[in-house]
Protein backbone atom coordinates (compact mmCIF):
# COMPACT_ATOMS: atom_id res chain seq x y z
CA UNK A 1 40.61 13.36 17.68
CA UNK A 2 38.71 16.11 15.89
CA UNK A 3 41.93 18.17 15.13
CA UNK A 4 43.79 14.87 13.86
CA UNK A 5 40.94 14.07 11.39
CA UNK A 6 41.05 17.83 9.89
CA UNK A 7 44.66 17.81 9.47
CA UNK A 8 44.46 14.15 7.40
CA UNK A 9 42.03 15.22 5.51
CA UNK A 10 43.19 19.32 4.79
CA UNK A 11 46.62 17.87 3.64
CA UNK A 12 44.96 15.52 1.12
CA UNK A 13 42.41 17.39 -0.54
CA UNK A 14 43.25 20.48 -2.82
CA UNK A 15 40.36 23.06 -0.82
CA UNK A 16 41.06 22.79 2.55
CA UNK A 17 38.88 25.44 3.70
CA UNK A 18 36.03 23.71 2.53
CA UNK A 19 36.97 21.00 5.21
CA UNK A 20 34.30 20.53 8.12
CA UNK A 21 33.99 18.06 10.76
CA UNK A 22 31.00 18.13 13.07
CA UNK A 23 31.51 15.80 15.92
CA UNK A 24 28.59 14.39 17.33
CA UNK A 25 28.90 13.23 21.04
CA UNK A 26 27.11 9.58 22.06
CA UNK A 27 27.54 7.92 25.36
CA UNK A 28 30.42 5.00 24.00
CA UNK A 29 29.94 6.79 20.60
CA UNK A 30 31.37 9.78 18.47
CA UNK A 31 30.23 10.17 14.99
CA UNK A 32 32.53 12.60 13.13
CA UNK A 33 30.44 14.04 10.06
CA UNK A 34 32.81 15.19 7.38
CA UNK A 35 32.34 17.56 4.52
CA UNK A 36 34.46 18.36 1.55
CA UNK A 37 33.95 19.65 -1.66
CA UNK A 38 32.46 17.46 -4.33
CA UNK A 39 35.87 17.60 -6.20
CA UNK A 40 37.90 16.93 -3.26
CA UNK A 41 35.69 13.69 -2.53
CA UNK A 42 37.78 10.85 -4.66
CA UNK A 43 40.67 12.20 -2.62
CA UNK A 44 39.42 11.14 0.51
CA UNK A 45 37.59 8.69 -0.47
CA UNK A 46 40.88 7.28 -2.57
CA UNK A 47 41.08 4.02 -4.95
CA UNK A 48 38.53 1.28 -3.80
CA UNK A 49 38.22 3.35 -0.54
CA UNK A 50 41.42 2.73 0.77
CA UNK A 51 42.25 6.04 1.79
CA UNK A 52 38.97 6.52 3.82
CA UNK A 53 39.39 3.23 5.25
CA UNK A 54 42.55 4.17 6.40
CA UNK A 55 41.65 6.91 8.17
CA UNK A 56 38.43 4.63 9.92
CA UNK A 57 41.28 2.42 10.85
CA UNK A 58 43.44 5.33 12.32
CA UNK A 59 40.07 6.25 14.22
CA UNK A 60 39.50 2.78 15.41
CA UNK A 61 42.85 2.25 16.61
CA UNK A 62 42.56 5.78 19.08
CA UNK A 63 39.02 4.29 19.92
CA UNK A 64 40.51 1.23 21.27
CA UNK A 65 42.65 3.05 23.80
CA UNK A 66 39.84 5.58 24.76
CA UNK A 67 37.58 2.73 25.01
CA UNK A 68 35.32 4.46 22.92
CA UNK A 69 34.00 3.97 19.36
CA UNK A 70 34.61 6.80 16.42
CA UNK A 71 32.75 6.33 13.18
CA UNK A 72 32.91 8.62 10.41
CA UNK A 73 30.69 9.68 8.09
CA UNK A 74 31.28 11.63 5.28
CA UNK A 75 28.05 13.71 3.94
CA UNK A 76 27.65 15.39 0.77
C-alpha cells in the first residue's frame, strides 16, 4: 500500500524526491504520514481537495478488502 501511495503521489507532483511516506503501524489501523514540498502541496492536495480525497478513497477501498483502515495524513 506504501509503494502505491508513493507512485500516485511522485507522478503528480513536480519534486518527486522530496516525496516521503512514513507508515505508522496500529492494530486495525495504518496512518500513512506524507511529505512533499511546500510547492508540490496544491498538487496533491488538488481543487477543493479532490485529488487528496481521491487518493483517501483509493486507500479506503484497499482497506475494505484487508479489513483494515488506512488514513493519511499529510504533514508539512
Amino acid at each position: 500500500m506504501k509503494v502505491l501511495l508513493e507512485m500516485i503521489v511522485k507522478a503528480l507532483v513536480d519534486d518527486p524526491d522530496q516525496v516521503t511516506v512514513t507508515e505508522v503501524e496500529g492494530e486495525n489501523t495504518t496512518i500513512f504520514e506524507l511529505r512533499v514540498s511546500q510547492p508540490d502541496m496544491g498538487k496533491v492536495i488538488g481543487k477543493q481537495g479532490r485529488t487528496v480525497l481521491a487518493i483517501r478513497t483509493l486507500l479506503g477501498a484497499d482497506g475494505m478488502k484487508l479489513r483494515k483502515r488506512f488514513i493519511l495524513e499529510i504533514l508539512v
